[in-house]
PDB file of N, CA and C in Angstrom:
ATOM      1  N   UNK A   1       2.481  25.941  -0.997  1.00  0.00           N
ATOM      2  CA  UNK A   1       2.153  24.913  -1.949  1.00  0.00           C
ATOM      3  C   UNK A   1       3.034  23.673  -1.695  1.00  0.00           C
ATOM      4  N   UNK A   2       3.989  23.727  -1.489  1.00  0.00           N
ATOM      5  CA  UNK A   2       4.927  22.765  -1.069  1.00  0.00           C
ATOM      6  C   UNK A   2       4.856  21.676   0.455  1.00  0.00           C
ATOM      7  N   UNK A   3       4.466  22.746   1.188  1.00  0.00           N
ATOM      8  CA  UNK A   3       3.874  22.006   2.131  1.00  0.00           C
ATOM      9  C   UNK A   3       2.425  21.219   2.036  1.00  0.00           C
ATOM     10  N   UNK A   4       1.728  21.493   1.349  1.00  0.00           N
ATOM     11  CA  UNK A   4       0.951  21.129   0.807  1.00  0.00           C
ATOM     12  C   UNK A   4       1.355  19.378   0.104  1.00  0.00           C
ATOM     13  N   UNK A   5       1.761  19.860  -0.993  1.00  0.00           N
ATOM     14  CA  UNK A   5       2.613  19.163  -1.614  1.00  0.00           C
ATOM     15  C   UNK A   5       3.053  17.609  -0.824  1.00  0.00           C
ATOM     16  N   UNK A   6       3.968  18.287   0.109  1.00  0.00           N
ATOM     17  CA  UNK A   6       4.304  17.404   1.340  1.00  0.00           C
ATOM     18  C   UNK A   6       3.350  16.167   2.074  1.00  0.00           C
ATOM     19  N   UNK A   7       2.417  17.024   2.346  1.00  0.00           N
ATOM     20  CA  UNK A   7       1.061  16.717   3.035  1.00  0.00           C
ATOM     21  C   UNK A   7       0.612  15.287   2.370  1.00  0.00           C
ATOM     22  N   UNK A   8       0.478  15.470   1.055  1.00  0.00           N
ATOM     23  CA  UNK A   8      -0.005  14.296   0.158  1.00  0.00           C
ATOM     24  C   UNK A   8       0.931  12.908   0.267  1.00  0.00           C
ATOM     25  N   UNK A   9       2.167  13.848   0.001  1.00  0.00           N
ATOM     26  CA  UNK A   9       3.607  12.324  -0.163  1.00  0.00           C
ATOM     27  C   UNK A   9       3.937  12.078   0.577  1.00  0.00           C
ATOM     28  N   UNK A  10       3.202  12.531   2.249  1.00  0.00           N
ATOM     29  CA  UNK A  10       3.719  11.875   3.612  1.00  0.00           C
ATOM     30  C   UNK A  10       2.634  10.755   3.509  1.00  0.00           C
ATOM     31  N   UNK A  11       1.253  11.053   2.981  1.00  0.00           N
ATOM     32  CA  UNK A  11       0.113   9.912   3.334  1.00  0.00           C
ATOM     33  C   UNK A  11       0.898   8.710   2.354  1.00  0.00           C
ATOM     34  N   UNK A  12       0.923   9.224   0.835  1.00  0.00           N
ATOM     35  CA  UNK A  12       1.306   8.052   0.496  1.00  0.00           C
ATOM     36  C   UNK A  12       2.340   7.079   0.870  1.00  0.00           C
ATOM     37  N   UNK A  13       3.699   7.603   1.314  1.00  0.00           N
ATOM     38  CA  UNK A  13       4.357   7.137   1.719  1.00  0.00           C
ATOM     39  C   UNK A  13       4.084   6.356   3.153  1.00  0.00           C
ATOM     40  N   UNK A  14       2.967   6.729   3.776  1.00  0.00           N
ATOM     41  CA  UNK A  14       2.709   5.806   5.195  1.00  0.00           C
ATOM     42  C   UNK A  14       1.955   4.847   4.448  1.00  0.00           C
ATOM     43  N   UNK A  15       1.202   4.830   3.560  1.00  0.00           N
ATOM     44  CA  UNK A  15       0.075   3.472   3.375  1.00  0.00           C
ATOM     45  C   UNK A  15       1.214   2.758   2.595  1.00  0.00           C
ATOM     46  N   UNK A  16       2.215   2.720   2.051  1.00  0.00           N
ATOM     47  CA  UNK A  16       3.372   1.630   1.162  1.00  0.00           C
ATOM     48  C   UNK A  16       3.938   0.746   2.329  1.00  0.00           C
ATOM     49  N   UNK A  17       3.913  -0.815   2.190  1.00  0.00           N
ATOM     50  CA  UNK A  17       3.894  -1.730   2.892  1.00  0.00           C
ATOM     51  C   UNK A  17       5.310  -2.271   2.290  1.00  0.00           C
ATOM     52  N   UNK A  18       6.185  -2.551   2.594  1.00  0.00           N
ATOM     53  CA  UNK A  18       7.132  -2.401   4.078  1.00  0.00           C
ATOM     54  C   UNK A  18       7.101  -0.234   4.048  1.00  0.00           C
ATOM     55  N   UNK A  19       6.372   0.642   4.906  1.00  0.00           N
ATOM     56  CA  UNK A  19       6.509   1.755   5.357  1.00  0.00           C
ATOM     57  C   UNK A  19       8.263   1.867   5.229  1.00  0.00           C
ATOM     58  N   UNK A  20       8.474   3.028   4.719  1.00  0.00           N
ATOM     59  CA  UNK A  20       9.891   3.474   4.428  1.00  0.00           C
ATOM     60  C   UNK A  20      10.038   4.768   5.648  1.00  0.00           C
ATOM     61  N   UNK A  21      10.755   4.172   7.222  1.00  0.00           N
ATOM     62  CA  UNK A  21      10.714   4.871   7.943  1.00  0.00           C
ATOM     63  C   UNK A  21      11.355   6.246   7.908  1.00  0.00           C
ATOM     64  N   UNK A  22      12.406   5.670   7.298  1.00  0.00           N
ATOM     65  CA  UNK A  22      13.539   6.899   7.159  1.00  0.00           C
ATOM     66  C   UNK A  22      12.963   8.214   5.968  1.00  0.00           C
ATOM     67  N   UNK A  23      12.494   7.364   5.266  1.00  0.00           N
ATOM     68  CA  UNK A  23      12.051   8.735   3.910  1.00  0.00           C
ATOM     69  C   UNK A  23      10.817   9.367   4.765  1.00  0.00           C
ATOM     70  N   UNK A  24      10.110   8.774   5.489  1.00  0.00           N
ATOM     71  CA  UNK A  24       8.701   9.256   5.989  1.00  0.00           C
ATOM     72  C   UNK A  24       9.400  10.044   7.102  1.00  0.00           C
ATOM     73  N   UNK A  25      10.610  10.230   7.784  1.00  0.00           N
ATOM     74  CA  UNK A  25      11.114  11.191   9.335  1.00  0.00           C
ATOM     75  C   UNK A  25      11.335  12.213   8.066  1.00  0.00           C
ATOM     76  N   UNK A  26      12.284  11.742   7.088  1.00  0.00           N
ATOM     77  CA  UNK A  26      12.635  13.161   6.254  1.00  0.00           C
ATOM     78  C   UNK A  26      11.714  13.719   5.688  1.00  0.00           C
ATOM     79  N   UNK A  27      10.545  13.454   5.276  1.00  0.00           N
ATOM     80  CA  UNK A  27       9.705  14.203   4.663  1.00  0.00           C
ATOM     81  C   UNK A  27       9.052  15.184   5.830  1.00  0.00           C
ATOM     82  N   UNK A  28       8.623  14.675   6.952  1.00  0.00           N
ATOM     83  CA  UNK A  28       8.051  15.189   7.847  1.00  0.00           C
ATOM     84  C   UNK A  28       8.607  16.213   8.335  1.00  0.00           C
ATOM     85  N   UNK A  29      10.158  15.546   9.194  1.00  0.00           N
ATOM     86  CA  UNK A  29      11.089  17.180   9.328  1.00  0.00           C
ATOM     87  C   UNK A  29      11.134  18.462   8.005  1.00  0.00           C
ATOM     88  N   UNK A  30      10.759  18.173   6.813  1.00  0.00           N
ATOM     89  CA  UNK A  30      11.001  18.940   5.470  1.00  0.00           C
ATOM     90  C   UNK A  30       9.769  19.924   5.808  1.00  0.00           C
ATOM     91  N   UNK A  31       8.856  19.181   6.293  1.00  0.00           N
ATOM     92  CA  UNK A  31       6.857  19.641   6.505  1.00  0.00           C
ATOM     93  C   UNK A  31       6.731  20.645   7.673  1.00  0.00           C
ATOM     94  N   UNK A  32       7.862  20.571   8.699  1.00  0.00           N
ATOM     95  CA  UNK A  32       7.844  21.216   9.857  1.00  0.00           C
ATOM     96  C   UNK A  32       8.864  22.353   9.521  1.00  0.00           C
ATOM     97  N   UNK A  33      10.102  22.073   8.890  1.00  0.00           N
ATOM     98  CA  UNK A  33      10.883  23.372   8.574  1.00  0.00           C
ATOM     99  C   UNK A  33      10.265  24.539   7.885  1.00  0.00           C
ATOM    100  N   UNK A  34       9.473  23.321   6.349  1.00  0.00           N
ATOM    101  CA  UNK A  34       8.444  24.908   6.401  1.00  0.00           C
ATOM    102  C   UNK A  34       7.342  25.445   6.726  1.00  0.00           C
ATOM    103  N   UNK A  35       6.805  24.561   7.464  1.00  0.00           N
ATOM    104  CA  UNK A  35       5.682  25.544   8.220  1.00  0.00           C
ATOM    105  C   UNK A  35       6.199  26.314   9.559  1.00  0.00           C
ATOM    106  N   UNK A  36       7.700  26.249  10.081  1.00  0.00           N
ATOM    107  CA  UNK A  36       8.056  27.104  10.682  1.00  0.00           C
ATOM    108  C   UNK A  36       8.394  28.388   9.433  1.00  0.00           C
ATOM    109  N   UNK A  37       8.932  27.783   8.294  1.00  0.00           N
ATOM    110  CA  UNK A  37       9.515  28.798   7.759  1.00  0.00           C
ATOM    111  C   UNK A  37       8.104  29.880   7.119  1.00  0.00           C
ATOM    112  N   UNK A  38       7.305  29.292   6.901  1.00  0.00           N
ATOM    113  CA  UNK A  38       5.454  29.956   6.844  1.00  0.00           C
ATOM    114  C   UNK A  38       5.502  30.677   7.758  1.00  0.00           C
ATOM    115  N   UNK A  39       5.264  30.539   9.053  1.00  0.00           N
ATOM    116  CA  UNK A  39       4.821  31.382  10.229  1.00  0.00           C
ATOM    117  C   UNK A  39       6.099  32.631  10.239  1.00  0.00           C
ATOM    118  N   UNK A  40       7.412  32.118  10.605  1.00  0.00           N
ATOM    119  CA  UNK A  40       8.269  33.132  10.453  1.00  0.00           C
ATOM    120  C   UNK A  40       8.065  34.533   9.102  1.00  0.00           C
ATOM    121  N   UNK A  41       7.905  34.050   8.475  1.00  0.00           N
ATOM    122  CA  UNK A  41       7.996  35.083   6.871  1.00  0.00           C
ATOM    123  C   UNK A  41       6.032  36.142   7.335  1.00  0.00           C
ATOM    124  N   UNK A  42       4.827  35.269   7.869  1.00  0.00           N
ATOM    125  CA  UNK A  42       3.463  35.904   8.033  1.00  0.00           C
ATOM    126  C   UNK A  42       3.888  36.834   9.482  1.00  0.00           C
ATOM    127  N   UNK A  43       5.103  36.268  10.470  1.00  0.00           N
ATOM    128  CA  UNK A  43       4.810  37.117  11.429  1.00  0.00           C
ATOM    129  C   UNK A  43       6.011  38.593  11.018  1.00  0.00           C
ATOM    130  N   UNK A  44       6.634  38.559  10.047  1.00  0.00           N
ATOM    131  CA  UNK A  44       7.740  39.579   9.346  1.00  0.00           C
ATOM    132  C   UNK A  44       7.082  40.633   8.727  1.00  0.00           C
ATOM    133  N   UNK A  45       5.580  40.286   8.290  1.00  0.00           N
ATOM    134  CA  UNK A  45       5.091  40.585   7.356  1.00  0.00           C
ATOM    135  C   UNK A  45       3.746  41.364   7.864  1.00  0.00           C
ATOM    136  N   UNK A  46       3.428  40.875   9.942  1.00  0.00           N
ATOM    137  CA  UNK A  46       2.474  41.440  10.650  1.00  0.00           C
ATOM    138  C   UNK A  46       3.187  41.796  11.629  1.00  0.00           C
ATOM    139  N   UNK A  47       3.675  43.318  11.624  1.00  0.00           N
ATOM    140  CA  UNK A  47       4.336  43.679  12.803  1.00  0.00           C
ATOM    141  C   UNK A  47       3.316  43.950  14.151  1.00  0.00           C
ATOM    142  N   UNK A  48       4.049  44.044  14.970  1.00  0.00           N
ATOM    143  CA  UNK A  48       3.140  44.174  15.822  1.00  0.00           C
ATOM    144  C   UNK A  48       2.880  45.296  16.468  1.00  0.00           C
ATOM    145  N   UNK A  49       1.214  45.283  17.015  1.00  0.00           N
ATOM    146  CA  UNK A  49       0.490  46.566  16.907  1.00  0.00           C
ATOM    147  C   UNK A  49       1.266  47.592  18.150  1.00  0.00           C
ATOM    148  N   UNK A  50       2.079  46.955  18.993  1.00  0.00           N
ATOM    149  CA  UNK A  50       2.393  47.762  19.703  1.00  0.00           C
ATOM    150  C   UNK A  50       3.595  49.128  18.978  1.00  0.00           C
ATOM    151  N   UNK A  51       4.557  48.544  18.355  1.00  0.00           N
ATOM    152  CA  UNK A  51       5.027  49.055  17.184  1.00  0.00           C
ATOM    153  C   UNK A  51       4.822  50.279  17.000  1.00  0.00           C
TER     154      UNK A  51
END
């Protein structure tokens, strides 16, 4: 949900004129930590079939 979340307040934040570069890198790195942190927790959660 949060990434989600994210998703929305990265667009708005690109269409605001003067663009706020620095808040728009931090939001983005925030968007990528957790969709690594997503994949990490779904692949914890699907072991694998060799297993």
């Amino acid at each position: 949900m949060e990434h989600a979340d994210l998703d929305v307040l990265i667009d708005r934040v690109a269409l605001e004129q003067p663009v706020d570069e620095l808040s728009l890198r931090r939001l983005k790195k925030r968007r990528l930590g957790l969709r690594d942190l997503i994949v990490r927790i779904e692949q914890a959660c699907d072991p694998d079939e060799l297993a």
